[in-house]
Every structure is written in structure tokens, then in C-alpha cells.
C-alpha atoms as a PDB file:
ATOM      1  CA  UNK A   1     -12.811 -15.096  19.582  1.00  0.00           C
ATOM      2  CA  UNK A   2      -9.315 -15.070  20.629  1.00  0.00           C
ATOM      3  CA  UNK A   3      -7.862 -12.512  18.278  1.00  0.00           C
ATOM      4  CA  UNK A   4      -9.781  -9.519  19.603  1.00  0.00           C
ATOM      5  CA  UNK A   5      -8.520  -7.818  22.471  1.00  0.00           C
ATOM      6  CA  UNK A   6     -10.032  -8.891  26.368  1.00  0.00           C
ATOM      7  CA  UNK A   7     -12.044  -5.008  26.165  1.00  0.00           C
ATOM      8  CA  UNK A   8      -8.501  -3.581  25.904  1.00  0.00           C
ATOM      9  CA  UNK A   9      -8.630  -0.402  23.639  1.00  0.00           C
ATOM     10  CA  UNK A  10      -5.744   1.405  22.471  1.00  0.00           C
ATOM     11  CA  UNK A  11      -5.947   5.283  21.124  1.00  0.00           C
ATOM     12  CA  UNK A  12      -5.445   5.504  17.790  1.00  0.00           C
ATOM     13  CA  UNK A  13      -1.896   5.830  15.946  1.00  0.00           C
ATOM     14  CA  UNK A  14      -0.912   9.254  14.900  1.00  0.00           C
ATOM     15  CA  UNK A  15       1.183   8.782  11.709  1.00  0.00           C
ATOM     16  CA  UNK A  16       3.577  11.372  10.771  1.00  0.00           C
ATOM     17  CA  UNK A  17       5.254   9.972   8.032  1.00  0.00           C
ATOM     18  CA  UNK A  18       5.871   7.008   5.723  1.00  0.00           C
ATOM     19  CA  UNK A  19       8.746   4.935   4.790  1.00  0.00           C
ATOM     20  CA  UNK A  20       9.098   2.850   1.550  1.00  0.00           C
ATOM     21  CA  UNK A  21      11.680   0.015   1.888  1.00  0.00           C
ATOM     22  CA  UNK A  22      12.031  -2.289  -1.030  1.00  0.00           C
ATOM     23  CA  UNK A  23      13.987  -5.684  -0.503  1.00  0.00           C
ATOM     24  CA  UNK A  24      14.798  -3.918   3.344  1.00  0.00           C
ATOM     25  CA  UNK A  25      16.264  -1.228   1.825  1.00  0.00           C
ATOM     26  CA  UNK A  26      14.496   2.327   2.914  1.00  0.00           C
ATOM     27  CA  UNK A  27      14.295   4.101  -0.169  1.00  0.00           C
ATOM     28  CA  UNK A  28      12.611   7.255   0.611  1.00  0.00           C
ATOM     29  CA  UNK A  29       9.770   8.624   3.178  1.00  0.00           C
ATOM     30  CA  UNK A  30       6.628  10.100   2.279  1.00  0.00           C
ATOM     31  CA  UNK A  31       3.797  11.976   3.534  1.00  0.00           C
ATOM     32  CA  UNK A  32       0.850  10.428   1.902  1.00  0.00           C
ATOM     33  CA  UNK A  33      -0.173   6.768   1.160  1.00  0.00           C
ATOM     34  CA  UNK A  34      -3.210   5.155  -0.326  1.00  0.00           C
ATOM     35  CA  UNK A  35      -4.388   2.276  -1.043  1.00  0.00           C
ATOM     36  CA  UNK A  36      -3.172  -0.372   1.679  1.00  0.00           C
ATOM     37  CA  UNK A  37      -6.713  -2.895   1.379  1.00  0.00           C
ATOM     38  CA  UNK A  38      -8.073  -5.840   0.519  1.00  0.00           C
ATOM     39  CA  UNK A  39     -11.337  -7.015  -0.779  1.00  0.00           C
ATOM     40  CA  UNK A  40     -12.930 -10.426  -1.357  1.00  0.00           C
ATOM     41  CA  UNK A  41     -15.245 -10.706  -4.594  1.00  0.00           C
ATOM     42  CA  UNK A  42     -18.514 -11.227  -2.494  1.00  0.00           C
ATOM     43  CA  UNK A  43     -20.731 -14.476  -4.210  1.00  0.00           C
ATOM     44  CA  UNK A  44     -24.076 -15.047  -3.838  1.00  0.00           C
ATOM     45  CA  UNK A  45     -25.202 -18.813  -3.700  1.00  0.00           C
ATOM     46  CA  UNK A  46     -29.325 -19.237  -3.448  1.00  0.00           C
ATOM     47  CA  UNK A  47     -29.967 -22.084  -0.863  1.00  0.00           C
ATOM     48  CA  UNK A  48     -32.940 -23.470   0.435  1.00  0.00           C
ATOM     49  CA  UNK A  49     -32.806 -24.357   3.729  1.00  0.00           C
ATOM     50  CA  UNK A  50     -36.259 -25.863   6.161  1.00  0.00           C
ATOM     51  CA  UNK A  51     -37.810 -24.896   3.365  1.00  0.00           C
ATOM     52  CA  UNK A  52     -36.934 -21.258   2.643  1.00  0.00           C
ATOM     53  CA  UNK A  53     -34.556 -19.748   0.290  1.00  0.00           C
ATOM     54  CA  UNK A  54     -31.813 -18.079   1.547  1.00  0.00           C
ATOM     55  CA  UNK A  55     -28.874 -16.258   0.044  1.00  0.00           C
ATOM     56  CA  UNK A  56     -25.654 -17.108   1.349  1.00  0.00           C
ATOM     57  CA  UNK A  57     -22.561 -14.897   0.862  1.00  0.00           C
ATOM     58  CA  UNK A  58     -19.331 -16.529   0.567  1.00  0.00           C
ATOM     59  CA  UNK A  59     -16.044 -15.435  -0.545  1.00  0.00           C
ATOM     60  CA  UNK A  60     -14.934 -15.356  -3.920  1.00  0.00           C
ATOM     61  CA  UNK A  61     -11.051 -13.879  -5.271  1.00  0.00           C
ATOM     62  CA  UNK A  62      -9.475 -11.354  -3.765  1.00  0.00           C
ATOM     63  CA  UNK A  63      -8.178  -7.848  -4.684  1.00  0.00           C
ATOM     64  CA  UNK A  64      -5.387  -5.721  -3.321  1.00  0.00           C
ATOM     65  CA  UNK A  65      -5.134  -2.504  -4.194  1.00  0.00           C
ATOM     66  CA  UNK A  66      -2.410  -0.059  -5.947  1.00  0.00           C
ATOM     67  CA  UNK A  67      -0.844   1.762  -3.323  1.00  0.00           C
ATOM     68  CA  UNK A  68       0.081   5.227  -4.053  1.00  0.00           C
ATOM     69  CA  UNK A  69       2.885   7.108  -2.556  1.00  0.00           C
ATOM     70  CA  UNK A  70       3.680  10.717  -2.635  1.00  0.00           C
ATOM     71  CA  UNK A  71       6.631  12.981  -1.246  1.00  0.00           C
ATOM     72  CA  UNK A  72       7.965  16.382  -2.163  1.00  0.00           C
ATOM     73  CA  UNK A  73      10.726  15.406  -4.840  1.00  0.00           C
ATOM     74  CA  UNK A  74      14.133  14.475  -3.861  1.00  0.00           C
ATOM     75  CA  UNK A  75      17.623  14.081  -5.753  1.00  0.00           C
ATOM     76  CA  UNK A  76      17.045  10.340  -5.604  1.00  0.00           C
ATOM     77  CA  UNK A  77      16.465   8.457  -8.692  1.00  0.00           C
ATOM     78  CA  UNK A  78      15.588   5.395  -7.715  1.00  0.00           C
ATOM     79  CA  UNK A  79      11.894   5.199  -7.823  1.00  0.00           C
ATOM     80  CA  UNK A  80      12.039   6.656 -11.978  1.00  0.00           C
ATOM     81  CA  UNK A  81      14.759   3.967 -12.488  1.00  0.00           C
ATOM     82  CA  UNK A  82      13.281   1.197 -11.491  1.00  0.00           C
ATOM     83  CA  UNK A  83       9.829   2.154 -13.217  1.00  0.00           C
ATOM     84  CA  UNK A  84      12.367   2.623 -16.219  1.00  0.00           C
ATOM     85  CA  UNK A  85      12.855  -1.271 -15.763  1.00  0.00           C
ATOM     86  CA  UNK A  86       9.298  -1.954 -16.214  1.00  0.00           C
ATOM     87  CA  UNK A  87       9.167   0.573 -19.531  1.00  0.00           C
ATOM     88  CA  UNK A  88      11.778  -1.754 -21.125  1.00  0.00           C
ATOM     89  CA  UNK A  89       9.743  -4.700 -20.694  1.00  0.00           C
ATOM     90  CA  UNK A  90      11.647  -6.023 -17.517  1.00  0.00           C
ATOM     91  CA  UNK A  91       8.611  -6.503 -15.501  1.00  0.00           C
ATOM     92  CA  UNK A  92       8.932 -10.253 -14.024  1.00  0.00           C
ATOM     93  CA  UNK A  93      12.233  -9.693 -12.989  1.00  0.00           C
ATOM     94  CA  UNK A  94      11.703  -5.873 -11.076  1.00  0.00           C
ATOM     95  CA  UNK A  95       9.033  -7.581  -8.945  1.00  0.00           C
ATOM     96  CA  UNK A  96      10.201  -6.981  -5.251  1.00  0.00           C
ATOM     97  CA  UNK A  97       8.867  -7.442  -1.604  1.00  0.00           C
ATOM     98  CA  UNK A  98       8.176  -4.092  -0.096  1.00  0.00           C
ATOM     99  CA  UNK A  99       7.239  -2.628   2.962  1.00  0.00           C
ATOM    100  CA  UNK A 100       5.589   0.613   4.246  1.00  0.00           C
ATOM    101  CA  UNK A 101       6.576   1.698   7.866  1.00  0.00           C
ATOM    102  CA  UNK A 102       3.802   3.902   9.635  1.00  0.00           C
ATOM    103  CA  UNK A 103       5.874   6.463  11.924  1.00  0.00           C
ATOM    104  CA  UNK A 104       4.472   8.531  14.462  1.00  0.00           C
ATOM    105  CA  UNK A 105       5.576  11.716  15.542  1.00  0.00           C
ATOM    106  CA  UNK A 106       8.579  11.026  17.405  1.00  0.00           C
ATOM    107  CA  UNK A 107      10.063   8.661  14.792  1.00  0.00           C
ATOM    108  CA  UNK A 108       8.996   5.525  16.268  1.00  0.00           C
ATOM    109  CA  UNK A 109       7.094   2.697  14.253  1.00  0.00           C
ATOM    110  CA  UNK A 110       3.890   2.195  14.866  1.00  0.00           C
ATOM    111  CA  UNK A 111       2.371  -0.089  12.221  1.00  0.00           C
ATOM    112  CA  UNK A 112       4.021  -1.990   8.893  1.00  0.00           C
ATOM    113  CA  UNK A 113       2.441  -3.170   5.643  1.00  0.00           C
ATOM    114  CA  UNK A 114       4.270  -6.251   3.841  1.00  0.00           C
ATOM    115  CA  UNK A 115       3.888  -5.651   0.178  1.00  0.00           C
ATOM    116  CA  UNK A 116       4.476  -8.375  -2.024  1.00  0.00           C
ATOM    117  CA  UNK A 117       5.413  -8.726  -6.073  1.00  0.00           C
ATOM    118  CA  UNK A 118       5.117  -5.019  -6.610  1.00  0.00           C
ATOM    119  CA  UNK A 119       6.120  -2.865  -9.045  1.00  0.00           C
ATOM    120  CA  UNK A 120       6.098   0.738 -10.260  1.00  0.00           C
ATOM    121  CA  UNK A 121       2.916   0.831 -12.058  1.00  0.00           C
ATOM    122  CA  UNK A 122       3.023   4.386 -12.337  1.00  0.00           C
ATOM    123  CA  UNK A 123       5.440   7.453 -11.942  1.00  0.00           C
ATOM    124  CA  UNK A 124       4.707  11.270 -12.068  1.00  0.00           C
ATOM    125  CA  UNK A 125       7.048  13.881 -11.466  1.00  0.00           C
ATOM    126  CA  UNK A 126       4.546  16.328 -10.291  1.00  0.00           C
ATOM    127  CA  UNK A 127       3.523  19.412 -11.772  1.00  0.00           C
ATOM    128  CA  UNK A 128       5.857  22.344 -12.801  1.00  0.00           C
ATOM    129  CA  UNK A 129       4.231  26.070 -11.349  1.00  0.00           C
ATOM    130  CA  UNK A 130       6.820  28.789 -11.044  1.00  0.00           C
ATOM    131  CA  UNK A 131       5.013  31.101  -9.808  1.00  0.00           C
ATOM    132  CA  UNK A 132       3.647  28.835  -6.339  1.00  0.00           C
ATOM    133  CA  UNK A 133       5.760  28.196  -3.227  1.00  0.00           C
ATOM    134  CA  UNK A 134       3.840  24.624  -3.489  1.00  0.00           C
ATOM    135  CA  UNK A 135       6.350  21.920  -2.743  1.00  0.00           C
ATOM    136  CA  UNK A 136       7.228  19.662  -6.061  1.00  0.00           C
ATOM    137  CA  UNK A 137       5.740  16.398  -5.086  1.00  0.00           C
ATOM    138  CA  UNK A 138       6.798  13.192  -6.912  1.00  0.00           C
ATOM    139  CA  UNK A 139       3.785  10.410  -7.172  1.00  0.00           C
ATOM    140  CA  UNK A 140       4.644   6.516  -7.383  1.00  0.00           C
ATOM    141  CA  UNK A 141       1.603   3.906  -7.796  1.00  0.00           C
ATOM    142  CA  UNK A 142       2.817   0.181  -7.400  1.00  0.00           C
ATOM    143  CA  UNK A 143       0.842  -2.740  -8.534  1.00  0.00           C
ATOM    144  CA  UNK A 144       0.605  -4.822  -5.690  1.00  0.00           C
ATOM    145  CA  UNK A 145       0.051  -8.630  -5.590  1.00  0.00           C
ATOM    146  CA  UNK A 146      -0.724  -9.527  -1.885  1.00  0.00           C
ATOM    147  CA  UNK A 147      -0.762  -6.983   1.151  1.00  0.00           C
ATOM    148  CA  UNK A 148      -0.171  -8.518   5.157  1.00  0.00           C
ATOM    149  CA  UNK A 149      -0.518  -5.910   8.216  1.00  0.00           C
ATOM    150  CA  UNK A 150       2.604  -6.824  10.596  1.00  0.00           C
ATOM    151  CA  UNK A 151       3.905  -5.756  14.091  1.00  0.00           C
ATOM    152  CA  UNK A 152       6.186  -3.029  13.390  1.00  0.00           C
END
């Protein structure tokens, strides 16, 4: 197969942190993401072949999965407005290309997700504690339509 490497093996990417662009626009960096796959309905179609039944697996819809995003809170408002869009019923018309940009340690990219038709599915603010030195993290879920792994 052509699309595997000739036994060429590359370490592993260290990821340090996460950028969010929507429309090409870098709207904020993160330091956790979830949810970047895909999965294929799996069905099951009884054959007989020479004789013998077999069960063949083929593949049925796919899936992509909500991608969630956290970062410690920030002055920016952009992420509550534009969930603020969706709240007033503005949903078809807030849908927007996205992309998440792996970094690694010394700032370079090393791997980028194409997000397409998302939108802010969710948005938490984090939870309030006076008395911890934890760092106020903001949450953002998007509903994502289709996913596509890129060269950075």
C-alpha cells in the first residue's frame, strides 16, 4: 500500500498546546482537546459463500465527534458570543470551518485538524472556588460535521 511509510518511523509528536482558528482567524490557544475522531456505523451482512455463511462487515454512516476545548479563561469574549448566536436561534448561519493547530514545544506546528460546519454546542465558564489557586478554565464543546487530518 502506498500510503504507509517504506519502514520509515517517526517519534511521536509532543504537543504543547492548541490553537483554535475559526474562518483562519486564531481565536484563542488551549491546553486540552478531545474528541478529534471518526467512526463508521459497522453493518453486518450474512453471506453464504462455497457454501458457508459468512458475516461480512461493511461500512455504514459515519460519526464525528464533539470536540471539546479547554483553556484557563481569558478577557476574550468571543467563544460566549458566538455560542450566544446559537442561543438566539442563529444556528445555520454561525456554522464555520475551523481548525485546531497541534504545537509542540518550541511553537512549531506539528499536526492540524480541519473542522467543518461547527458550532458552539456548549459553553461553561468553569467553576468559581475562592479559596483554590486552581486556574479558572473556560470549556467550549463544538458540534462538528466532518473532521480531515492535514499537513500542518
Amino acid at each position: 500500500m502506498g500510503m504507509f511509510r517504506d519502514g520509515k518511523v517517526k517519534d511521536s509528536l509532543t504537543a504543547a498546546s492548541f490553537g483554535l482558528f475559526i474562518e483562519k482567524e486564531l481565536v484563542g490557544t488551549f491546553r486540552k482537546c478531545t474528541g478529534l475522531s471518526s467512526k463508521n456505523e459497522v453493518i453486518k451482512e450474512v453471506k453464504v459463500k462455497e457454501g458457508k455463511t459468512v458475516v461480512q462487515k461493511q461500512p455504514g454512516g459515519v460519526t464525528v465527534s464533539d470536540v471539546t476545548l479547554e483553556r484557563g479563561t481569558t478577557d476574550s469574549m468571543d467563544l460566549y458570543e458566538w455560542r450566544m448566536l446559537i442561543l438566539d436561534g442563529k444556528i445555520n448561519e454561525n456554522r464555520r470551518p475551523c481548525s485546531i493547530v497541534v504545537y509542540a514545544p518550541n511553537e512549531d506546528p506539528v499536526a492540524r485538524y480541519e473542522l467543518y460546519d461547527c458550532w458552539p454546542a456548549e459553553f461553561s465558564g468553569g467553576d468559581l472556588d475562592a479559596s483554590s489557586n486552581d486556574v479558572f478554565i473556560e470549556k467550549v464543546v463544538l458540534a462538528v460535521e466532518r473532521m480531515e487530518r492535514v499537513k500542518p
